[in-house]
C-alpha atoms as a PDB file:
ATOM      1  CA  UNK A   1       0.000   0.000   0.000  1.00  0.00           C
ATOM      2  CA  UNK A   2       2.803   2.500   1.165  1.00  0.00           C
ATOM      3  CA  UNK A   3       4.399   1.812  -2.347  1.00  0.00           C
ATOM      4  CA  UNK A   4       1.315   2.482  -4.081  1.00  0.00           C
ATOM      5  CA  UNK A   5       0.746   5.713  -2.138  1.00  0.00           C
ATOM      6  CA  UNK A   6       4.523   6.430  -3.263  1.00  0.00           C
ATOM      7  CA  UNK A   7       4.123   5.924  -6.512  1.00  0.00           C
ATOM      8  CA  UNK A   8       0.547   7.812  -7.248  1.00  0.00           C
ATOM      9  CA  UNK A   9       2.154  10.694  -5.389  1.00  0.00           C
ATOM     10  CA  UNK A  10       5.403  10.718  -7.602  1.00  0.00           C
ATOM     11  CA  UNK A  11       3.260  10.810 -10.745  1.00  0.00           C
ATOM     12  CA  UNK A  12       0.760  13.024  -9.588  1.00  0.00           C
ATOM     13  CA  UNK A  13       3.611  15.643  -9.426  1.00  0.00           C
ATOM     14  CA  UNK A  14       5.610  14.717 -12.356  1.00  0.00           C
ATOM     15  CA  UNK A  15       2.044  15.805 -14.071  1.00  0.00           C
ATOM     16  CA  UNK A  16       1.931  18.693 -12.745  1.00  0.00           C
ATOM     17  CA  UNK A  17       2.341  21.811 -15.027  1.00  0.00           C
ATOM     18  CA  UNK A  18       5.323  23.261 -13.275  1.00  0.00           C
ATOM     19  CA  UNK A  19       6.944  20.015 -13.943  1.00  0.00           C
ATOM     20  CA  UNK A  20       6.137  19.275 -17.323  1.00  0.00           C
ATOM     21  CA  UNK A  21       7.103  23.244 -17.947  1.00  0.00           C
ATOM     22  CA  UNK A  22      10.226  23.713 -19.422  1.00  0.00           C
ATOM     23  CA  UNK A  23      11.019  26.937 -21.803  1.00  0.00           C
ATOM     24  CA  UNK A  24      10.899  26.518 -25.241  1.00  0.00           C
ATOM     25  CA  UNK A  25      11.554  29.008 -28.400  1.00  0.00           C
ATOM     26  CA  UNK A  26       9.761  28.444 -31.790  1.00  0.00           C
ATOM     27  CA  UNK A  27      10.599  30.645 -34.659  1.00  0.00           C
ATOM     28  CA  UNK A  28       8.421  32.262 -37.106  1.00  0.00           C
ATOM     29  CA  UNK A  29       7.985  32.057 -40.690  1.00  0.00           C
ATOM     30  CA  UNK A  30      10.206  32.915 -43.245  1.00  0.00           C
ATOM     31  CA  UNK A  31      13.078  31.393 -40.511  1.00  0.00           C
ATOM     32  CA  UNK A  32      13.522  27.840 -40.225  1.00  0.00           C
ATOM     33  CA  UNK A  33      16.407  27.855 -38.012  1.00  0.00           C
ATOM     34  CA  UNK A  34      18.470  25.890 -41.209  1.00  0.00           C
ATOM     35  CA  UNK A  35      19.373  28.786 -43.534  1.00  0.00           C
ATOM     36  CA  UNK A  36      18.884  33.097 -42.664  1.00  0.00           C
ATOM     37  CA  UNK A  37      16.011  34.249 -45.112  1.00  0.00           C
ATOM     38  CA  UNK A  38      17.095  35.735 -48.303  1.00  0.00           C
ATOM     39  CA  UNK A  39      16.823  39.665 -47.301  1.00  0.00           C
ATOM     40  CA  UNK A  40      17.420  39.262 -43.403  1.00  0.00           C
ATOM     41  CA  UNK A  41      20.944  40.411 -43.693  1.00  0.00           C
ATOM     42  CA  UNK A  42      22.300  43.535 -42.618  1.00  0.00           C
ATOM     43  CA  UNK A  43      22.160  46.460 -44.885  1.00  0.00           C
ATOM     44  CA  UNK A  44      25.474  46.145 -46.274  1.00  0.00           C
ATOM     45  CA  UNK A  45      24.459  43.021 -48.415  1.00  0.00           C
ATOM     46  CA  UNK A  46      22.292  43.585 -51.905  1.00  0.00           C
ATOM     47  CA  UNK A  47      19.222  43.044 -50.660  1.00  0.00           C
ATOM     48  CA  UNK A  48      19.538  43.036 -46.752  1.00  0.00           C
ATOM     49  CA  UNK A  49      16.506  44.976 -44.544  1.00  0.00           C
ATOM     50  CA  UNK A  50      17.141  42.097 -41.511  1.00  0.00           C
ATOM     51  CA  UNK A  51      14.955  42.220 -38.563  1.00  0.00           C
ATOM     52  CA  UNK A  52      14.960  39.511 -35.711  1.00  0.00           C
ATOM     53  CA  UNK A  53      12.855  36.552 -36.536  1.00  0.00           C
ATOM     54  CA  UNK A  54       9.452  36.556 -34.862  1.00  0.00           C
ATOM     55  CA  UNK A  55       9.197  33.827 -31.928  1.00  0.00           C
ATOM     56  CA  UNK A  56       7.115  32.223 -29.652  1.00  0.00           C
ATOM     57  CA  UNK A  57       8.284  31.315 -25.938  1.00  0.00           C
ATOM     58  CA  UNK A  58       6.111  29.045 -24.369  1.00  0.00           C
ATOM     59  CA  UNK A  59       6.659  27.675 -20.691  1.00  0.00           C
ATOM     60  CA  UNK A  60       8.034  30.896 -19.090  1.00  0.00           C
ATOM     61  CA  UNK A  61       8.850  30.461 -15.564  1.00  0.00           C
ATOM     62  CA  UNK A  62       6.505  32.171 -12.876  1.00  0.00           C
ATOM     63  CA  UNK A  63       7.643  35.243 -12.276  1.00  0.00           C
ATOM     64  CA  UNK A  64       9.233  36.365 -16.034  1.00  0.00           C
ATOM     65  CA  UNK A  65       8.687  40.280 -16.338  1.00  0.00           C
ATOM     66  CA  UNK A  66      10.678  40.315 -19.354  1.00  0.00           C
ATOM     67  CA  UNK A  67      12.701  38.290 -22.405  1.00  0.00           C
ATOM     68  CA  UNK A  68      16.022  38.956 -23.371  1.00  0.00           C
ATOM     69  CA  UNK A  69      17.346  37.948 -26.770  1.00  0.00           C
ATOM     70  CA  UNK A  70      21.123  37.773 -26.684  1.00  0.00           C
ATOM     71  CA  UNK A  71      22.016  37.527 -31.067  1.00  0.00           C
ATOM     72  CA  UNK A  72      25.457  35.664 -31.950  1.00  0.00           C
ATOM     73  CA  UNK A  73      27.461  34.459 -34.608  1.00  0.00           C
ATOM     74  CA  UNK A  74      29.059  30.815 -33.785  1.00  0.00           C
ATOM     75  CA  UNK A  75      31.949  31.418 -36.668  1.00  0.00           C
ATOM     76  CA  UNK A  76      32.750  35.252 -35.850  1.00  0.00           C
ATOM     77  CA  UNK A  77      34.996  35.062 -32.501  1.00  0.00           C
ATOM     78  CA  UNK A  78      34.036  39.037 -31.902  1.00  0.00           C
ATOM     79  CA  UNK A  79      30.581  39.053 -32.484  1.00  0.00           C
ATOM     80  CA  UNK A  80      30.068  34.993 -30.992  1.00  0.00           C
ATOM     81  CA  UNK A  81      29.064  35.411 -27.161  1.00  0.00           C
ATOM     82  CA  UNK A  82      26.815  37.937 -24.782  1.00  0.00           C
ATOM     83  CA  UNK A  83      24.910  39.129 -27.511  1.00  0.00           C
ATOM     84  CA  UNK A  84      27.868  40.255 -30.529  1.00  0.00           C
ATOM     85  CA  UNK A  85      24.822  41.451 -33.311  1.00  0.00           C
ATOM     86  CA  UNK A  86      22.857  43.209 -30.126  1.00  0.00           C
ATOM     87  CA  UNK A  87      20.376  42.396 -27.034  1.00  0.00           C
ATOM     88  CA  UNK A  88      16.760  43.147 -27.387  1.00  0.00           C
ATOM     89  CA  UNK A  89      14.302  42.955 -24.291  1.00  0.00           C
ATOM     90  CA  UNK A  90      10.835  42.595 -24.220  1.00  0.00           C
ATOM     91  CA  UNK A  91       8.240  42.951 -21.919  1.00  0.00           C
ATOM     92  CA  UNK A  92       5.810  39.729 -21.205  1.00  0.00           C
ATOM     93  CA  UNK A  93       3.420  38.432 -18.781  1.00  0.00           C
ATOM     94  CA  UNK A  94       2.370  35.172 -18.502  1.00  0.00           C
ATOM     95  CA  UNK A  95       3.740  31.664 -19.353  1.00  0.00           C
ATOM     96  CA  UNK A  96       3.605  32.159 -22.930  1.00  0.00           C
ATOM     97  CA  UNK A  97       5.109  35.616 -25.376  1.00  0.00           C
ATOM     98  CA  UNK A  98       4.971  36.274 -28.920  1.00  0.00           C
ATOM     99  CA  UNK A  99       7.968  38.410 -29.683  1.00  0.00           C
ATOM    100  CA  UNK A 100       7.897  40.657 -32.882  1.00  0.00           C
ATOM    101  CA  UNK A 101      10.137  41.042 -35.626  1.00  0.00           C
ATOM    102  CA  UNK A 102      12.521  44.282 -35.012  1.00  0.00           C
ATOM    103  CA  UNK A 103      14.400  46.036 -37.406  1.00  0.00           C
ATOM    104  CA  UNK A 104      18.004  45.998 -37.855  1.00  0.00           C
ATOM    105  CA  UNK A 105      20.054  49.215 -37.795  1.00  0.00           C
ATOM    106  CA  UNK A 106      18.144  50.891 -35.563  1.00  0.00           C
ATOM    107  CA  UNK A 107      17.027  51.847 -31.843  1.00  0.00           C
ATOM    108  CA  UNK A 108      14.047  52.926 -32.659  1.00  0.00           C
ATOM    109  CA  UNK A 109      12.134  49.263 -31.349  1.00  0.00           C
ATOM    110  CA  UNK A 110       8.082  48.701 -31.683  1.00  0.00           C
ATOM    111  CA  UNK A 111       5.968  48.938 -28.088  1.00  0.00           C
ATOM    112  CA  UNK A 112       7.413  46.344 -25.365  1.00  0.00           C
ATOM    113  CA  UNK A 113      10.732  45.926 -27.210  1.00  0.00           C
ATOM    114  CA  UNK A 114      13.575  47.586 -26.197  1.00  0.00           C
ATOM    115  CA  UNK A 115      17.549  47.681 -26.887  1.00  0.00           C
ATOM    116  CA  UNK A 116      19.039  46.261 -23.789  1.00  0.00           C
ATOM    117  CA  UNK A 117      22.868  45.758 -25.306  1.00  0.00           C
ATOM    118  CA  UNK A 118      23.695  47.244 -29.110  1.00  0.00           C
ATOM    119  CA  UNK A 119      25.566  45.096 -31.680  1.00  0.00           C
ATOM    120  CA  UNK A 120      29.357  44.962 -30.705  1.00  0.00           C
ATOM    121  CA  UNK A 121      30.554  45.284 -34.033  1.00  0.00           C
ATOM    122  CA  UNK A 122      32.123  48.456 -35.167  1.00  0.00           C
ATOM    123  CA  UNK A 123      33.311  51.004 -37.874  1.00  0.00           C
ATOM    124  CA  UNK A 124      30.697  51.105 -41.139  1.00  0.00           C
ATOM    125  CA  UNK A 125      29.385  47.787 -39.507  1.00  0.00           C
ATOM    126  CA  UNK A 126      28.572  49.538 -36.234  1.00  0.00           C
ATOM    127  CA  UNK A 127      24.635  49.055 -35.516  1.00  0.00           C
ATOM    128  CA  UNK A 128      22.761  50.843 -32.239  1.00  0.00           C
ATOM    129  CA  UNK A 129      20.629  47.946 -31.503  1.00  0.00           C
ATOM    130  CA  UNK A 130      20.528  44.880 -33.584  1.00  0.00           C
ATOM    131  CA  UNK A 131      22.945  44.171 -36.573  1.00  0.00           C
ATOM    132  CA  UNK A 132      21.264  41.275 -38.349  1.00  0.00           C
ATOM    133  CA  UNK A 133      23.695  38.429 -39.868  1.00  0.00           C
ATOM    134  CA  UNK A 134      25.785  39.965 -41.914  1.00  0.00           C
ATOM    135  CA  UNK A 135      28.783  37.502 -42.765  1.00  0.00           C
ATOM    136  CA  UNK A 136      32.428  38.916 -44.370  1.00  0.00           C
ATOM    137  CA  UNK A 137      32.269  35.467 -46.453  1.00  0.00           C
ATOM    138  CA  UNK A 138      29.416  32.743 -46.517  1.00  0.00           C
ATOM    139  CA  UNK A 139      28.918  30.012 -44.193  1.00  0.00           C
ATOM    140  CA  UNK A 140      28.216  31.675 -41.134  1.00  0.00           C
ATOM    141  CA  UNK A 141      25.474  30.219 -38.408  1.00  0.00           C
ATOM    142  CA  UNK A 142      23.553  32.388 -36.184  1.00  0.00           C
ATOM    143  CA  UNK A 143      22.080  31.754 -33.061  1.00  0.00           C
ATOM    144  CA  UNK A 144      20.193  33.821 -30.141  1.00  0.00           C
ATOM    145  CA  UNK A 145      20.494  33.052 -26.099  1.00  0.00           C
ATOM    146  CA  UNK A 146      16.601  33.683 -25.019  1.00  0.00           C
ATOM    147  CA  UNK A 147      16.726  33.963 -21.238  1.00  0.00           C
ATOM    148  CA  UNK A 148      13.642  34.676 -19.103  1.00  0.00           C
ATOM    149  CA  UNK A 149      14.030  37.244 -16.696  1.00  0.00           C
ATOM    150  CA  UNK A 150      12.422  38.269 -13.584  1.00  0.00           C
ATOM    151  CA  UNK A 151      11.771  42.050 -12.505  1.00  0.00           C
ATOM    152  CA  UNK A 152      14.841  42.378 -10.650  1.00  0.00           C
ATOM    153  CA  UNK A 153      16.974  41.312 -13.787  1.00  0.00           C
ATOM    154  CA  UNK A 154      17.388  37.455 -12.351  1.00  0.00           C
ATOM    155  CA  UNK A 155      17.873  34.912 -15.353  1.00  0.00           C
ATOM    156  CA  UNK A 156      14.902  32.466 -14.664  1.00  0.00           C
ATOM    157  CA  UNK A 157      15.518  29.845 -17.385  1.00  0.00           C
ATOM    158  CA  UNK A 158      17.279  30.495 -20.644  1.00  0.00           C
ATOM    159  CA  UNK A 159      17.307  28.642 -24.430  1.00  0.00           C
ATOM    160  CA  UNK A 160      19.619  28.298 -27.257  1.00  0.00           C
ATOM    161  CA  UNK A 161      18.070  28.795 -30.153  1.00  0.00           C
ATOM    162  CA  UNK A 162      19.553  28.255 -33.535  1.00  0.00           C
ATOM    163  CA  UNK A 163      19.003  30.922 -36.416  1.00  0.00           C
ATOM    164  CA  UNK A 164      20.262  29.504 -39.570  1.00  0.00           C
ATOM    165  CA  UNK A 165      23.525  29.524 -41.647  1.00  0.00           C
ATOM    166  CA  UNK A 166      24.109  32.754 -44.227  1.00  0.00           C
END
């Protein structure tokens, strides 16, 4: 009996939505997370306009306030860790957040979006808030660091997330 009790109790938490949560990131169309989109690159390339691909984070943590997109490139040793092409913020509430595209280039971010970190790259490739992928050569892959964050700016739960090769 005392096993049985055991063992009902054990799954009946397992079930439980705080244990079955876990944070996951789901981009939106035209990314696939294989290859960038033809025109997401930064304005330097032929046809690039990039903005951050749209995504869905479902099972935030209780407790989330905001989301924090850190941008990388793997292959680019400058640009490769704590956000290299920029950190954008933005606001959420409750365990699930669409996050909008934003634009490259800019600071200038749509309501609940903010620049929390610019791009660190520099000279004419210098961006204020988020330089999408813009390779020297071809090959490149892109990923983003989504970390759920709390209102006093504690990292919650975070997610790789891959972007695609350009």
């Amino acid at each position: 009996m005392r096993k049985t009790l055991i063992a009902a109790v054990f799954l009946f938490l397992a079930s439980t939505p705080a244990a079955l949560a876990a944070m996951t990131v789901a981009l939106g169309a035209p990314w696939d997370g294989v290859t960038v989109p033809q025109g997401q690159q930064c304005k330097f390339n032929r046809s690039g306009k990039g903005a951050t691909p749209p995504m869905t984070v479902t099972g935030l943590p209780a407790g989330t306030a905001q989301v924090v997109v850190a941008f990388n490139d793997r292959d680019y040793p400058p640009l490769s860790k704590q956000g290299g092409h920029g950190t954008i913020g933005f606001t959420v509430s409750g365990p699930t957040a669409s996050l909008p595209p934003v634009p490259g280039h800019t600071k200038k971010m749509p309501a609940g979006a903010a620049v929390v970190a610019r791009a660190k790259s520099s000279g004419k490739y210098a961006s204020p808030g988020y330089l999408p992928p813009c390779s020297g050569g071809t090959g490149h892959r892109y990923f983003a660091v989504v970390s759920a964050v709390d209102a006093a700016g504690k990292t919650l739960e975070q997610v790789t997330v891959e972007l695609g090769k350009y």
